[in-house]
C-alpha atoms as a PDB file:
ATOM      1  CA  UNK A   1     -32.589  15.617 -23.185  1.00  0.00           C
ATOM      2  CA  UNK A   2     -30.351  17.800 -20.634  1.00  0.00           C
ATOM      3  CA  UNK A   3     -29.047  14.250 -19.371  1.00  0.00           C
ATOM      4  CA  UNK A   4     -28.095  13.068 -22.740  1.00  0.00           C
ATOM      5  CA  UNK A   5     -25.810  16.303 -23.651  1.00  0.00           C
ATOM      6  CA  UNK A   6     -24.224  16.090 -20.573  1.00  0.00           C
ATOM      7  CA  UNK A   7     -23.817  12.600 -20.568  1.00  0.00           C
ATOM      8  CA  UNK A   8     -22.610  13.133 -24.260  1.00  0.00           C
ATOM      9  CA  UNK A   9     -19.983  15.730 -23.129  1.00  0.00           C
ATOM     10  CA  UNK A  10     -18.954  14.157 -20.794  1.00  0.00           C
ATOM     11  CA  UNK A  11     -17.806  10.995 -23.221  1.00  0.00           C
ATOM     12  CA  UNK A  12     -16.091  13.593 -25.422  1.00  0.00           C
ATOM     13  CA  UNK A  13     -14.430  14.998 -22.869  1.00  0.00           C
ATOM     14  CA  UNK A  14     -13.519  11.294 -21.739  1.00  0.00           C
ATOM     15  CA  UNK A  15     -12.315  10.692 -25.344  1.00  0.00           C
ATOM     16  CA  UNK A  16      -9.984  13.218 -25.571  1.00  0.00           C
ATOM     17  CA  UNK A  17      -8.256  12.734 -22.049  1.00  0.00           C
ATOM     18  CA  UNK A  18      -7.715   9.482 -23.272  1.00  0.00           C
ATOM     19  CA  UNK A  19      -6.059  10.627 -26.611  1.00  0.00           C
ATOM     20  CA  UNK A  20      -3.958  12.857 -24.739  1.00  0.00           C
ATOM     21  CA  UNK A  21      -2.929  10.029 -22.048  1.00  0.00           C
ATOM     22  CA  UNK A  22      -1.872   7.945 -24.960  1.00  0.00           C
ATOM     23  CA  UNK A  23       0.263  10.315 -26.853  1.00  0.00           C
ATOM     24  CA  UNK A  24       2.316  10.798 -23.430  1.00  0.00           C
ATOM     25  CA  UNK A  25       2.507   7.159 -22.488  1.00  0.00           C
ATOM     26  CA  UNK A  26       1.555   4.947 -25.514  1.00  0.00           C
ATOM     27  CA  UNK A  27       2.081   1.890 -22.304  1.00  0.00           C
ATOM     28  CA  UNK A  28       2.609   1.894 -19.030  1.00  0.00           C
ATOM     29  CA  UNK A  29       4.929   4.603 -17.324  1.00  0.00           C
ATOM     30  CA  UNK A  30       8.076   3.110 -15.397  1.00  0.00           C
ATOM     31  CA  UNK A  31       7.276   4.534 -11.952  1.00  0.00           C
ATOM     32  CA  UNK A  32       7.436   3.085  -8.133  1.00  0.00           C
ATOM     33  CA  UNK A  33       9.852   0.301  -9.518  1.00  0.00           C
ATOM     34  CA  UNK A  34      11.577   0.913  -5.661  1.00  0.00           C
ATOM     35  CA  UNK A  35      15.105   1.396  -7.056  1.00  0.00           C
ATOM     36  CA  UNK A  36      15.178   3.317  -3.516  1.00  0.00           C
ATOM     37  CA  UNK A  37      15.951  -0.243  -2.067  1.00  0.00           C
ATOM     38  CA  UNK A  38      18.643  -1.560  -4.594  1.00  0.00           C
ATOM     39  CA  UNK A  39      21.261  -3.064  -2.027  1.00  0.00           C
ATOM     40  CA  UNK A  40      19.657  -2.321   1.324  1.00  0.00           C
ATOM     41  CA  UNK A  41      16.680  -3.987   3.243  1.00  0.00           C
ATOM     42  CA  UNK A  42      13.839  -2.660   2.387  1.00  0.00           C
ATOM     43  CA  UNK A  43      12.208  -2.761   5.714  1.00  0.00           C
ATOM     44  CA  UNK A  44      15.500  -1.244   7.471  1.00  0.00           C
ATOM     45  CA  UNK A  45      15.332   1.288   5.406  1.00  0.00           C
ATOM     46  CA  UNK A  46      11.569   1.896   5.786  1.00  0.00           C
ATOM     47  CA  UNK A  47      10.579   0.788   9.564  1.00  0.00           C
ATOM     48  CA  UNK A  48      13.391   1.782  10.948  1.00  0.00           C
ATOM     49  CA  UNK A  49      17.394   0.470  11.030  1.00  0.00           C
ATOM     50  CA  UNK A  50      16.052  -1.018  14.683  1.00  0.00           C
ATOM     51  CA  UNK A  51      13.402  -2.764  13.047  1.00  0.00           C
ATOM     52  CA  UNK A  52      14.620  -5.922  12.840  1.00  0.00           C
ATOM     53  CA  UNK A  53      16.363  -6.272  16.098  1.00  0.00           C
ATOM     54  CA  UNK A  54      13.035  -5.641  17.535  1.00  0.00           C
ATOM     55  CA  UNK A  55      11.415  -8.710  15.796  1.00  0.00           C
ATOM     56  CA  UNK A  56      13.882 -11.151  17.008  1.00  0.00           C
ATOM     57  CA  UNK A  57      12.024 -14.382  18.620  1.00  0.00           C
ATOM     58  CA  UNK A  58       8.846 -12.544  18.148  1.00  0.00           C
ATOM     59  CA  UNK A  59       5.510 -14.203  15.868  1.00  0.00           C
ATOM     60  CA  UNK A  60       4.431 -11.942  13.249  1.00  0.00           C
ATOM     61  CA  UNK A  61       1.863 -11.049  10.699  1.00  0.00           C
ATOM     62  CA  UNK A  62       2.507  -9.404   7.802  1.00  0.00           C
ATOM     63  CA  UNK A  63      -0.798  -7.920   6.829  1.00  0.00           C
ATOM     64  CA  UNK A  64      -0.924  -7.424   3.078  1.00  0.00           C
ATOM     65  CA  UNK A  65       2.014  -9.625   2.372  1.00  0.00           C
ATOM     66  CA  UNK A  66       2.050  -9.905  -1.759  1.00  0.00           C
ATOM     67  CA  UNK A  67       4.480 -11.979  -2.902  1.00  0.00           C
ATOM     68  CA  UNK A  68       6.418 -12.566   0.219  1.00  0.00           C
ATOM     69  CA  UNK A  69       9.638 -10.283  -0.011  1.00  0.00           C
ATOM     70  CA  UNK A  70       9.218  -9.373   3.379  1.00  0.00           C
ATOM     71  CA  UNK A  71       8.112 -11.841   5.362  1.00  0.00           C
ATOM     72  CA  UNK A  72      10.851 -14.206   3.997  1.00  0.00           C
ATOM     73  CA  UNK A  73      13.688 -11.311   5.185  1.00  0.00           C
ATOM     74  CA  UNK A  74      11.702 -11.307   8.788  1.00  0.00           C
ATOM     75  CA  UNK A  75      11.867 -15.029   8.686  1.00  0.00           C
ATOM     76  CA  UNK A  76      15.464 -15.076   8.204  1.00  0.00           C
ATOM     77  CA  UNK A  77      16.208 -12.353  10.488  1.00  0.00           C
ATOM     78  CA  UNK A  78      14.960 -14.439  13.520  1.00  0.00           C
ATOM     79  CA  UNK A  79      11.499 -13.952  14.189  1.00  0.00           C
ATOM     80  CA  UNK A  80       9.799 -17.070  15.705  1.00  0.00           C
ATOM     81  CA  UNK A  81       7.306 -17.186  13.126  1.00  0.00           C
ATOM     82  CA  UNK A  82       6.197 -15.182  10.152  1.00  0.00           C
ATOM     83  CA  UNK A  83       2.384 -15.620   8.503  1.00  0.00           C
ATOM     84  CA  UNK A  84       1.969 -13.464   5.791  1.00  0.00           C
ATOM     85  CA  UNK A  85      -1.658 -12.639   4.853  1.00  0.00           C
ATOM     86  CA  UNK A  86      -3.359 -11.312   1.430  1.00  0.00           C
ATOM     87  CA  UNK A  87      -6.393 -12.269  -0.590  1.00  0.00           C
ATOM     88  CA  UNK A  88      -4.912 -12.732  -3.648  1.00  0.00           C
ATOM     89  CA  UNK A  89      -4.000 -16.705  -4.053  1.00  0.00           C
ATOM     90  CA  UNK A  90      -1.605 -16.026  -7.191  1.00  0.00           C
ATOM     91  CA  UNK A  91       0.861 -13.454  -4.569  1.00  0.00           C
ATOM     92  CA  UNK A  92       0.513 -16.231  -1.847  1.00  0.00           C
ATOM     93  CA  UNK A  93       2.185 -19.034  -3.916  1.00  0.00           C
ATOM     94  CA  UNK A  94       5.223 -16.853  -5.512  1.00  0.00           C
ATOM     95  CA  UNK A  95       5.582 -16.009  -1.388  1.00  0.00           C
ATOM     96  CA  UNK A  96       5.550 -20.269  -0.656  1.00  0.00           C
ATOM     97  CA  UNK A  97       7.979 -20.617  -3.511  1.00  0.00           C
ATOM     98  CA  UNK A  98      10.138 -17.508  -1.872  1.00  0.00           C
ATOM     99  CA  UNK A  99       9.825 -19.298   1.199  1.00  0.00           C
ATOM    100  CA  UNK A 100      11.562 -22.528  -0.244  1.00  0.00           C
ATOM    101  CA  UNK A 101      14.498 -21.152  -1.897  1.00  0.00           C
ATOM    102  CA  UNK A 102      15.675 -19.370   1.381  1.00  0.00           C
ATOM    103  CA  UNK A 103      14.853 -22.159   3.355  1.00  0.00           C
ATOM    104  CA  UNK A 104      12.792 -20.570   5.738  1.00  0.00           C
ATOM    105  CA  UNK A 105       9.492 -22.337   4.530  1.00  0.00           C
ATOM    106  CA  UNK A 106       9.474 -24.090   8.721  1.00  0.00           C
ATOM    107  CA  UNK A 107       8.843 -20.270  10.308  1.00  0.00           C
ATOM    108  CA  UNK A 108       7.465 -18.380   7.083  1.00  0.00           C
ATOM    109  CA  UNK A 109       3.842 -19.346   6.384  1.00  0.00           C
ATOM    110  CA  UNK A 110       1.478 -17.703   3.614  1.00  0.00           C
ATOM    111  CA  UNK A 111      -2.680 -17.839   3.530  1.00  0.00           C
ATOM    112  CA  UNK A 112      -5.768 -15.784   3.128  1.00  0.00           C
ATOM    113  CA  UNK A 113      -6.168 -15.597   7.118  1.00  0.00           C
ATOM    114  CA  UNK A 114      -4.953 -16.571  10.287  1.00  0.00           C
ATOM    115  CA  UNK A 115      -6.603 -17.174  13.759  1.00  0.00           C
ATOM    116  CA  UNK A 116      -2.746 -16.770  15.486  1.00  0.00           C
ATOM    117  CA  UNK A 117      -2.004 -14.216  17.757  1.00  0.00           C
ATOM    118  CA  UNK A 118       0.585 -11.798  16.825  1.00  0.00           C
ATOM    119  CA  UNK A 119       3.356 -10.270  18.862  1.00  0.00           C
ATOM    120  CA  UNK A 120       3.953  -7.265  16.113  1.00  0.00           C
ATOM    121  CA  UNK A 121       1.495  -7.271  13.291  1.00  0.00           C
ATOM    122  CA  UNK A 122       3.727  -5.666  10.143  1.00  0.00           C
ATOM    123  CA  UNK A 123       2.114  -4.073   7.109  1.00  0.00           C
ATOM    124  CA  UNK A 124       4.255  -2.515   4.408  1.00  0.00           C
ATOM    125  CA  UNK A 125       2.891  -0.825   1.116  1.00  0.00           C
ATOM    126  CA  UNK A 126      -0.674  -1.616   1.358  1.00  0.00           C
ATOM    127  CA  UNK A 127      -3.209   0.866   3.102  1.00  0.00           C
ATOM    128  CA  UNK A 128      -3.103   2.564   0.242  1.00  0.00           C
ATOM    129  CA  UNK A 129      -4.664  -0.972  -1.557  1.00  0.00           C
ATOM    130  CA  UNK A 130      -6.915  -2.315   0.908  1.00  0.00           C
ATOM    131  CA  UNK A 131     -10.910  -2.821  -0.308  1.00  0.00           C
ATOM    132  CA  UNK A 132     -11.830  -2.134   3.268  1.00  0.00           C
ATOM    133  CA  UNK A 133      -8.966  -0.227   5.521  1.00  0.00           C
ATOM    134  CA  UNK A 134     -11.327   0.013   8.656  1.00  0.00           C
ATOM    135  CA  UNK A 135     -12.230  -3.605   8.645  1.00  0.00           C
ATOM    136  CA  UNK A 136      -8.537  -4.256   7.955  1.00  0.00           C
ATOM    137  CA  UNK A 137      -7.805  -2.276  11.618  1.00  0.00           C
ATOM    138  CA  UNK A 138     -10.487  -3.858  13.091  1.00  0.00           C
ATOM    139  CA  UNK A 139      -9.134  -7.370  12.721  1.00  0.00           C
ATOM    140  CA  UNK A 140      -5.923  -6.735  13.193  1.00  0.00           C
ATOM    141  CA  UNK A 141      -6.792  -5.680  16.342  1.00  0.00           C
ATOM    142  CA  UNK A 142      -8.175  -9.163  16.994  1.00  0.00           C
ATOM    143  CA  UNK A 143      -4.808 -10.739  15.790  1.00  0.00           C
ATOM    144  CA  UNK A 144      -2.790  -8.567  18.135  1.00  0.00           C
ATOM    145  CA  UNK A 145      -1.688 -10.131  21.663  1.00  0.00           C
ATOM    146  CA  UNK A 146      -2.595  -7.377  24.687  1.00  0.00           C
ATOM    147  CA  UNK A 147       0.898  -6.065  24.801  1.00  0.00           C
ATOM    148  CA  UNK A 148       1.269  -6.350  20.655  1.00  0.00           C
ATOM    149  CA  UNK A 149       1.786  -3.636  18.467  1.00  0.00           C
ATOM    150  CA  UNK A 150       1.073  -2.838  14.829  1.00  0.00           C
ATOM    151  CA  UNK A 151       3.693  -0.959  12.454  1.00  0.00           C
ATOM    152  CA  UNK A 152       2.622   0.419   9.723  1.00  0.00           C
ATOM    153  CA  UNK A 153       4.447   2.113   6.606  1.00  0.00           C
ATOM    154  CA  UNK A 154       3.012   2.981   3.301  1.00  0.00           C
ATOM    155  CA  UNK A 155       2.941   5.489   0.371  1.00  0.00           C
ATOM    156  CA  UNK A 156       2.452   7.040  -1.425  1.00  0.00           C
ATOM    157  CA  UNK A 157      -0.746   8.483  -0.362  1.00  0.00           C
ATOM    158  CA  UNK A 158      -3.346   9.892  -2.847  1.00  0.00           C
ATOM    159  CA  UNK A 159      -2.246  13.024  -3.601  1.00  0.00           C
ATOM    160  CA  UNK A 160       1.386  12.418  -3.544  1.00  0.00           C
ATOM    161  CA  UNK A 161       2.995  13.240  -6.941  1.00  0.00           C
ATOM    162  CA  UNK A 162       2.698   9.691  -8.171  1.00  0.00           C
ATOM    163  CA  UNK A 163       0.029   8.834  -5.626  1.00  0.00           C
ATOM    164  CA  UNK A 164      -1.902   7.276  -8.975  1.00  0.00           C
ATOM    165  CA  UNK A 165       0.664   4.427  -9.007  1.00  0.00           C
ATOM    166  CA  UNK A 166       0.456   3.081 -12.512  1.00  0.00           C
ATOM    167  CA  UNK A 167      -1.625   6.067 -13.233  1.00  0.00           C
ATOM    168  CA  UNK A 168       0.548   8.571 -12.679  1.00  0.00           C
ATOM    169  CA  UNK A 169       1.850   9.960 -15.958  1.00  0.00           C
ATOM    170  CA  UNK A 170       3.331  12.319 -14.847  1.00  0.00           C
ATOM    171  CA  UNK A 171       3.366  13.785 -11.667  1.00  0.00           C
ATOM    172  CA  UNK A 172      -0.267  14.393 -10.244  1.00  0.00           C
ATOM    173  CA  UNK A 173      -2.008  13.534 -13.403  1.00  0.00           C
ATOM    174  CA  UNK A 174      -4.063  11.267 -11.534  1.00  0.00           C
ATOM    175  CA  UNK A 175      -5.965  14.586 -10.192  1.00  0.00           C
ATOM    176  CA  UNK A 176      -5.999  15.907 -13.684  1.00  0.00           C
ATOM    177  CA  UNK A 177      -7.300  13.389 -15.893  1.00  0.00           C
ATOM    178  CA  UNK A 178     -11.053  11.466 -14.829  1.00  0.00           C
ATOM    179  CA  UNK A 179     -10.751   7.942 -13.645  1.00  0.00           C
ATOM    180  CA  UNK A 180     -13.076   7.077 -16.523  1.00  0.00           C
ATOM    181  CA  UNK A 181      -9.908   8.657 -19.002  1.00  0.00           C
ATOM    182  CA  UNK A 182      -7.810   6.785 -16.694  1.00  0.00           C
ATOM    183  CA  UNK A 183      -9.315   3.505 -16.831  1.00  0.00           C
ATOM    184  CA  UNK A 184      -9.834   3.646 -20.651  1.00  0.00           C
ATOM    185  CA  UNK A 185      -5.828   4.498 -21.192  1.00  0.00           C
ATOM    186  CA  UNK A 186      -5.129   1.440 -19.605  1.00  0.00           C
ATOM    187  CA  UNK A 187      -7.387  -0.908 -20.749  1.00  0.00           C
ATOM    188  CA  UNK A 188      -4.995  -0.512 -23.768  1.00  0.00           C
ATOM    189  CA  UNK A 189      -2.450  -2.899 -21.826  1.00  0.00           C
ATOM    190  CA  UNK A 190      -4.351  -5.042 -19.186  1.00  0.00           C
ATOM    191  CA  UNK A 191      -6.920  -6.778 -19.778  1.00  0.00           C
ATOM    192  CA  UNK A 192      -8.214  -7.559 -16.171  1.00  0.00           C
ATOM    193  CA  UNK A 193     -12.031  -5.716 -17.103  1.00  0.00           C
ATOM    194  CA  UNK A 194     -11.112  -3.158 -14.485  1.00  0.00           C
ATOM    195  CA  UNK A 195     -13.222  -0.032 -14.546  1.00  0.00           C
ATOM    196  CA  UNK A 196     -12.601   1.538 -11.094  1.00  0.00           C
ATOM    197  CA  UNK A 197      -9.402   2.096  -9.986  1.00  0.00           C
ATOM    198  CA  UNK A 198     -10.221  -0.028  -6.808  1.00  0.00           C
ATOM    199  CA  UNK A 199     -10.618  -2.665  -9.319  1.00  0.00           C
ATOM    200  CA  UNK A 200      -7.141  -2.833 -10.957  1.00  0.00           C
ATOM    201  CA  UNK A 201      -4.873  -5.576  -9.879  1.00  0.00           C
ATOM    202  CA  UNK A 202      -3.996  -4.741  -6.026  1.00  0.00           C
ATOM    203  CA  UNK A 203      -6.514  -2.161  -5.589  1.00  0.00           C
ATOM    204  CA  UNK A 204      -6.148   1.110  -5.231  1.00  0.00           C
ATOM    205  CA  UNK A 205      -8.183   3.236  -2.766  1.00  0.00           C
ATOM    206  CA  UNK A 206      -7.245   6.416  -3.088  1.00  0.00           C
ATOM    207  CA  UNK A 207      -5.998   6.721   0.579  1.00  0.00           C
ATOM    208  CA  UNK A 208      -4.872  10.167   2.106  1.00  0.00           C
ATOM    209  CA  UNK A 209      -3.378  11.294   5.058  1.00  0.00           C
ATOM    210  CA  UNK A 210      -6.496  13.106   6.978  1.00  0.00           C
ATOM    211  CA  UNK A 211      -8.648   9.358   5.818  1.00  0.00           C
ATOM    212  CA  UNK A 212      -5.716   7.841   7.538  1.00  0.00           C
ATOM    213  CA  UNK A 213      -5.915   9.545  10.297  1.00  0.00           C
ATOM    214  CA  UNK A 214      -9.818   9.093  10.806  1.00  0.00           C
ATOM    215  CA  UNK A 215      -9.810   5.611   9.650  1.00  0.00           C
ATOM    216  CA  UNK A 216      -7.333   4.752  13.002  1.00  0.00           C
ATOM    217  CA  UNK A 217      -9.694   7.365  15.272  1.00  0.00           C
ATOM    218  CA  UNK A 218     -12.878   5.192  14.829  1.00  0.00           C
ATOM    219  CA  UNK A 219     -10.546   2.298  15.247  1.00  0.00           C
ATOM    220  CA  UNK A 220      -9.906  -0.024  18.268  1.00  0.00           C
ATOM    221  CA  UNK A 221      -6.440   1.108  17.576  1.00  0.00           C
ATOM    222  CA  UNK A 222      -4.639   4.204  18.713  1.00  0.00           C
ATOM    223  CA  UNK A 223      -1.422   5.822  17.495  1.00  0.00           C
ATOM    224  CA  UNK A 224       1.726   5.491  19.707  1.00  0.00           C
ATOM    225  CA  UNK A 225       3.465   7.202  17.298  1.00  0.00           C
ATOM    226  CA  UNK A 226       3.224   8.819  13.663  1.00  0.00           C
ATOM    227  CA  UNK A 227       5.447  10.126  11.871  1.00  0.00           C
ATOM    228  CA  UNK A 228       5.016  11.430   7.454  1.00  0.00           C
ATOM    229  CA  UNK A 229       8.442  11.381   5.837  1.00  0.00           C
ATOM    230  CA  UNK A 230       8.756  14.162   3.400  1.00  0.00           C
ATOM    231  CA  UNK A 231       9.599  13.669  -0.147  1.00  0.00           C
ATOM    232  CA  UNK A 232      13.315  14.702   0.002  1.00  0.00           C
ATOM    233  CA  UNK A 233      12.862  17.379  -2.645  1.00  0.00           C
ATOM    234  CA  UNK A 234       9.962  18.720  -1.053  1.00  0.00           C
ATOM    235  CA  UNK A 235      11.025  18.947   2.402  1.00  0.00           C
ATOM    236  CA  UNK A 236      11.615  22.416   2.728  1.00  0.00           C
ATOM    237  CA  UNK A 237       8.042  23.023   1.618  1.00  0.00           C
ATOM    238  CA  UNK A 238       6.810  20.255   4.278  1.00  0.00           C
ATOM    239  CA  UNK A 239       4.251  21.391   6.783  1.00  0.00           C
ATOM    240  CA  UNK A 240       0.870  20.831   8.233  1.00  0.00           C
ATOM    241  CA  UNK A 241      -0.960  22.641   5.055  1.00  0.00           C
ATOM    242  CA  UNK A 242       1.053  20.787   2.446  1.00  0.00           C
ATOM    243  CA  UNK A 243       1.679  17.251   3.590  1.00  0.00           C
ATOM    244  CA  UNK A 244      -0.402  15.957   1.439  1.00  0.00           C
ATOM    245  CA  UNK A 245       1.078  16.687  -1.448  1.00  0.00           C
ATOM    246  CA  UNK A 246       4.762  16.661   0.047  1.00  0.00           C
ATOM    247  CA  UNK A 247       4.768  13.286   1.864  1.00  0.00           C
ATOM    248  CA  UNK A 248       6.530  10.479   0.836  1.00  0.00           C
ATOM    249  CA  UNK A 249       5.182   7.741   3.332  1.00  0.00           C
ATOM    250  CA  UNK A 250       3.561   7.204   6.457  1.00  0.00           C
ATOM    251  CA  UNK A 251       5.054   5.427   9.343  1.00  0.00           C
ATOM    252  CA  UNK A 252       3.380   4.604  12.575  1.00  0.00           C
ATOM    253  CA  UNK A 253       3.192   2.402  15.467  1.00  0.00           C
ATOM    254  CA  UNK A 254      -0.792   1.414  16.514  1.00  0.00           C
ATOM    255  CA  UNK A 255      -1.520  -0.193  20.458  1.00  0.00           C
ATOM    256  CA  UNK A 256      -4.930  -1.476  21.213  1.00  0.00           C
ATOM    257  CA  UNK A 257      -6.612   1.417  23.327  1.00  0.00           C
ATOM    258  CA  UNK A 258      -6.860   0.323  27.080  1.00  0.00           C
END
């Protein structure tokens, strides 16, 4: 009987988050459109404006590769070779079709995996949507050459202001509002069955800094550098206690541990 109330309370509870997440955004919120970007290379503007120098002549993975943006701009930028990897088979042909129209489709390669060694193993956007982040580490570390490296650079993180993605409302409501609420609210407008939020197109896996951090630790990977970029407005506010909440992305450069 004590089950059933609470499991009844709980729904109610569920019911009206949902209410209230529909009265503030009937659809889906326009956030994380990277408008940042408009005009400038993404990856210059996140990795580093060295980044592409560095790649020159060079055969590289791009771990998490969606549909392709990136890999096509390393492709064209001179690196040897360019295989961008992801799971989902819809991404991989928009990245093919990218390929063709800039005429890179001889260097730029898309599948679901790769047995090629890597020179620099790229991944942009997407530790905070990988199913399994450790196992991801783990075999990039098989992909990597001896003398490879792995650059990472992703965000937001979890507790970011919008680190809900599409379910950030507004900012942090992804902390306010149950992922049950959540889930309901947007079942409104896809229709993928998703009832997790690791199940929503992409993934999401509610990665933070400190899970991050561990995840690499227990790794056969080892930071040779690491840096968290602070949300501009936040900056001043920026420090060991609040980076969490006041970090815009991680960036960091991962060598296999001698």
């Amino acid at each position: 009987m004590a089950a059933d109330n609470a499991e009844g309370k709980s729904e109610v509870l569920t019911n009206i988050q949902c209410r209230v997440l529909r009265l503030i955004s009937p659809g889906p919120p326009n956030v994380l459109k990277g408008c940042a970007y408009e005009g400038k290379s993404k990856l210059g503007f996140l990795m580093g404006p060295d980044f592409l120098s560095r790649i020159a002549g060079k055969v590289i993975i791009d771990f998490g590769c969606g549909e392709g943006a990136d890999a096509v701009e390393m492709a064209g930028k001179g690196a040897k070779c360019v295989i961008g990897i992801d799971v989902r088979t819809d991404v991989l042909q928009a990245a093919r079709e990218k390929a063709l129209a800039a005429g890179v489709q001889d260097t730029c390669r898309f599948a679901s995996s790769t047995k090629e060694l890597a020179d620099t193993i790229v991944s942009v956007d997407a530790f905070e949507h990988f199913a399994d982040p450790a196992g991801v580490l783990a075999a990039m570390d098989t992909l990597l050459l001896p003398a490879g490296e792995v650059l990472i650079c992703f965000g937001p993180t979890w507790y970011h202001p919008l680190g809900g993605h599409l379910f950030s409302v507004f900012p942090w409501a992804h902390l306010v509002f149950s992922e049950e609420a959540l889930i309901r609210w947007r079942s409104a407008f896809k229709t993928d069955g998703a009832t997790r939020f690791s199940e929503v197109a992409g993934g999401l896996n509610q990665m933070t800094i400190a899970r991050f951090e561990k995840l690499v630790a227990a790794s056969p990977l080892k930071f040779a550098s690491f840096e968290l970029v602070p949300i501009s407005k936040l900056r001043s506010y920026h420090n060991r206690l609040t980076r969490e909440f006041t970090t815009a992305i991680v960036r960091c450069r991962l060598v296999k541990r001698r």
